[in-house]
C-alpha atoms as a PDB file:
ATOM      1  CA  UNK A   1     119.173 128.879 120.737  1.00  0.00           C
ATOM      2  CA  UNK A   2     122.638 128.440 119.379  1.00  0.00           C
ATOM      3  CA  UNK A   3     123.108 128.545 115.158  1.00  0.00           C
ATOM      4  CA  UNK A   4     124.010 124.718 115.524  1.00  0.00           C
ATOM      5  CA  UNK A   5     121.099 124.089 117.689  1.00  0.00           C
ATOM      6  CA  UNK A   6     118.478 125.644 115.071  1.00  0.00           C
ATOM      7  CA  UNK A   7     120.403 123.560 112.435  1.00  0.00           C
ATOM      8  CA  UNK A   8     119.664 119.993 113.762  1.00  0.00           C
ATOM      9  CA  UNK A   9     116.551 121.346 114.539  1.00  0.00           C
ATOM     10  CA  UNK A  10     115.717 121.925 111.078  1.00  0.00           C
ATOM     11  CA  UNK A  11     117.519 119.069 110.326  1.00  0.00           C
ATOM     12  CA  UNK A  12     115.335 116.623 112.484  1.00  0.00           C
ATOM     13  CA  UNK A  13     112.285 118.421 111.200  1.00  0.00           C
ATOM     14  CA  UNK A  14     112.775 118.154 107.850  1.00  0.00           C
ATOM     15  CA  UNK A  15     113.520 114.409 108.561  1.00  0.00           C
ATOM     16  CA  UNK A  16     110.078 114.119 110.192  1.00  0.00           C
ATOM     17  CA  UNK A  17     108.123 115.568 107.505  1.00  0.00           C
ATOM     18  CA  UNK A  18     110.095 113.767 104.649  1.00  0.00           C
ATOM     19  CA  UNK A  19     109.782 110.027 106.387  1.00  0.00           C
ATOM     20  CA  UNK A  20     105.500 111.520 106.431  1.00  0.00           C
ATOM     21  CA  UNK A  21     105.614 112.333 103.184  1.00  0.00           C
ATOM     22  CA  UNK A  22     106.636 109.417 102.065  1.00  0.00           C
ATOM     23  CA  UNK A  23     104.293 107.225 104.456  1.00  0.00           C
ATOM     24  CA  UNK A  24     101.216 109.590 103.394  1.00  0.00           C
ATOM     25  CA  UNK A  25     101.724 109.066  99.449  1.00  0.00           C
ATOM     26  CA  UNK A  26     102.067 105.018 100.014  1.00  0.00           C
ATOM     27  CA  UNK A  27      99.487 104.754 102.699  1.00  0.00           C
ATOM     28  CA  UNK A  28      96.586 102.481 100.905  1.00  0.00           C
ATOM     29  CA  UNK A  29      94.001 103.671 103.539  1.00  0.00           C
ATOM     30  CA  UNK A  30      92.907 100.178 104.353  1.00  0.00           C
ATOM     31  CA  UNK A  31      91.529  98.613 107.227  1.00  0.00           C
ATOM     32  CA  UNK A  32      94.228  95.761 108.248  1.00  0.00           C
ATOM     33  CA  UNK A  33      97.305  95.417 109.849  1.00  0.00           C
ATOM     34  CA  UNK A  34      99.413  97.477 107.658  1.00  0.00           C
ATOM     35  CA  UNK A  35      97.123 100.446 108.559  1.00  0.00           C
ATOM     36  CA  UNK A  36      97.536  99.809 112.541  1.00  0.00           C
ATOM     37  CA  UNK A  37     101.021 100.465 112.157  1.00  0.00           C
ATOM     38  CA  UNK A  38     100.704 103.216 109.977  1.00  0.00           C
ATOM     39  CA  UNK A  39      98.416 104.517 112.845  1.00  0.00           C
ATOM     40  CA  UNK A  40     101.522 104.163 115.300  1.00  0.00           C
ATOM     41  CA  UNK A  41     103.745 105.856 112.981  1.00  0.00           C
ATOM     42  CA  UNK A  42     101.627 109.151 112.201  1.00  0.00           C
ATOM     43  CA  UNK A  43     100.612 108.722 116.220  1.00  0.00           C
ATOM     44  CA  UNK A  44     104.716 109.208 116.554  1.00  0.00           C
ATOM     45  CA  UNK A  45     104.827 111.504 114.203  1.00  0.00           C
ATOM     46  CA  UNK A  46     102.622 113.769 115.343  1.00  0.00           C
ATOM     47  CA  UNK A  47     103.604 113.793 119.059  1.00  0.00           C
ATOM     48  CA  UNK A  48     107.137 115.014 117.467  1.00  0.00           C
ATOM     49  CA  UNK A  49     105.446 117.708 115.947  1.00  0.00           C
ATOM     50  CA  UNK A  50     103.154 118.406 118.603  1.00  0.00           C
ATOM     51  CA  UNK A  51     106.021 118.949 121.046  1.00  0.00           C
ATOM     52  CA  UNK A  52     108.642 120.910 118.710  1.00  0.00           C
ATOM     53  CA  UNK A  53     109.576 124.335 120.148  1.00  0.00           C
ATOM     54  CA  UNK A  54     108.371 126.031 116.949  1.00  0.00           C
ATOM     55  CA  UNK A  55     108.618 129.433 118.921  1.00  0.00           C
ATOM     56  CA  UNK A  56     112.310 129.287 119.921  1.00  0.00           C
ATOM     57  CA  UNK A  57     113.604 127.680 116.340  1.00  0.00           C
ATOM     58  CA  UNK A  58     111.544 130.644 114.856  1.00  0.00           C
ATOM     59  CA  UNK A  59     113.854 132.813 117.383  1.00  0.00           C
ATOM     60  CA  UNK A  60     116.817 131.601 116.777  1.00  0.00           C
ATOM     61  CA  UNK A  61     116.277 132.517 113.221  1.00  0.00           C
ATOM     62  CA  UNK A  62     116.053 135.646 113.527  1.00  0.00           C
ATOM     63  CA  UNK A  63     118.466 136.432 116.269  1.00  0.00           C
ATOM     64  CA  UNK A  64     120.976 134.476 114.603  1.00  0.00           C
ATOM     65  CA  UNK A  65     120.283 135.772 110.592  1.00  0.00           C
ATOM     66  CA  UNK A  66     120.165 132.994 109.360  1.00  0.00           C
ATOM     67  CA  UNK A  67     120.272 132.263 105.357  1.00  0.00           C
ATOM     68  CA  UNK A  68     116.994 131.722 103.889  1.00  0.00           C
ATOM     69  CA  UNK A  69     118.240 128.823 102.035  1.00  0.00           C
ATOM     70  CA  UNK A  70     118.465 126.698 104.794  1.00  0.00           C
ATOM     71  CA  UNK A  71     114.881 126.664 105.712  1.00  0.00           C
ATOM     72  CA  UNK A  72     113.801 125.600 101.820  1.00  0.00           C
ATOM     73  CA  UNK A  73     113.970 122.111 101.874  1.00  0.00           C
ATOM     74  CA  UNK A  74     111.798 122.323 105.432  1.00  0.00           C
ATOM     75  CA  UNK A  75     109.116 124.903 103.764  1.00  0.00           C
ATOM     76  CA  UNK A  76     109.082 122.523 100.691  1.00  0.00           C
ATOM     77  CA  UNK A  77     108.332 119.654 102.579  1.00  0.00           C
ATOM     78  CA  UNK A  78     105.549 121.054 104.662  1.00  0.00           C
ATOM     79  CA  UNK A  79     103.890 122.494 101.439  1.00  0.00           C
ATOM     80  CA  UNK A  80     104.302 119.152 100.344  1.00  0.00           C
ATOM     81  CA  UNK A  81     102.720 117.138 103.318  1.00  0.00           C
ATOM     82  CA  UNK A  82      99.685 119.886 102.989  1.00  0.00           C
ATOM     83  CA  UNK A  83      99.093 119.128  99.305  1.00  0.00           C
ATOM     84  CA  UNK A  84      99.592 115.812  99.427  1.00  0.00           C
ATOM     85  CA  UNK A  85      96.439 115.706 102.208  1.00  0.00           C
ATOM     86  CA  UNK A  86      94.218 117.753 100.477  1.00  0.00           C
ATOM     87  CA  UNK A  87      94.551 115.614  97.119  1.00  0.00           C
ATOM     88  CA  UNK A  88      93.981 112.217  99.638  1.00  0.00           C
ATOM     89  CA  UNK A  89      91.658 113.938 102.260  1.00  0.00           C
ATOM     90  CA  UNK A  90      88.534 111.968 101.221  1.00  0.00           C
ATOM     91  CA  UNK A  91      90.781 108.619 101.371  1.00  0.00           C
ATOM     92  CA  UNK A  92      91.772 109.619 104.912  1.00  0.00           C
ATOM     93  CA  UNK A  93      88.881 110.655 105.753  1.00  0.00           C
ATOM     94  CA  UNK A  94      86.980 107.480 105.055  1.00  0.00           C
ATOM     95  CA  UNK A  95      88.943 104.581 106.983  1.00  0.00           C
ATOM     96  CA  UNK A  96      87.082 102.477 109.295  1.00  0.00           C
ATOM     97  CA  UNK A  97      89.070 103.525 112.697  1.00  0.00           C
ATOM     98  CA  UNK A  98      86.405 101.158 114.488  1.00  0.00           C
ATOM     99  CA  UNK A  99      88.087  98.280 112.166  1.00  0.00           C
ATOM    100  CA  UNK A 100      91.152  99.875 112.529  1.00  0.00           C
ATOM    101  CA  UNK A 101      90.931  99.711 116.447  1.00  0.00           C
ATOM    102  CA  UNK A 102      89.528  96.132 116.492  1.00  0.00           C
ATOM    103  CA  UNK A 103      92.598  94.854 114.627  1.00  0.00           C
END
């Protein structure tokens, strides 16, 4: 993986984890319409994820040195996206998918 490669990488991940950030600390964890298309986006989200070549960005870093500054905004996000669903886990953990799904 080229240097520039690993860098949009990053980039794009950090993007990812940012815009579900921000959608996890608004998210009301209600059961209407605004939560079906919440749904979609972490559904989205989470494919991304899912399907990111974690083992060949993790590589490239270190066949290509790269500065350790350039991975701390991603490593601050993902800290971020864990601690922001351990303080909400009970609200996530309580919406009605059923009413969810019938909406």
């Amino acid at each position: 993986m080229e240097t520039r490669d690993i860098h949009t990488f990053i980039i794009e991940l950090s993007s990812l984890y940012d815009n579900l950030n921000k959608c996890w600390q608004e998210d009301n964890c209600s059961s209407d319409l605004y939560r079906v298309f919440r749904q979609q986006e972490y559904q989205d989200a989470y494919g991304k994820l899912k399907n990111a070549d974690i083992e060949s960005l993790i590589l490239g870093i270190l066949a290509n040195s790269l500065n350790e500054k350039i991975l701390t905004r991603l490593r601050i996000l993902i800290d971020d996206n864990i601690q922001i669903y351990q303080t909400r886990r009970k609200d996530f953990d309580n919406i009605d998918f059923y009413k969810v799904y019938s909406l």
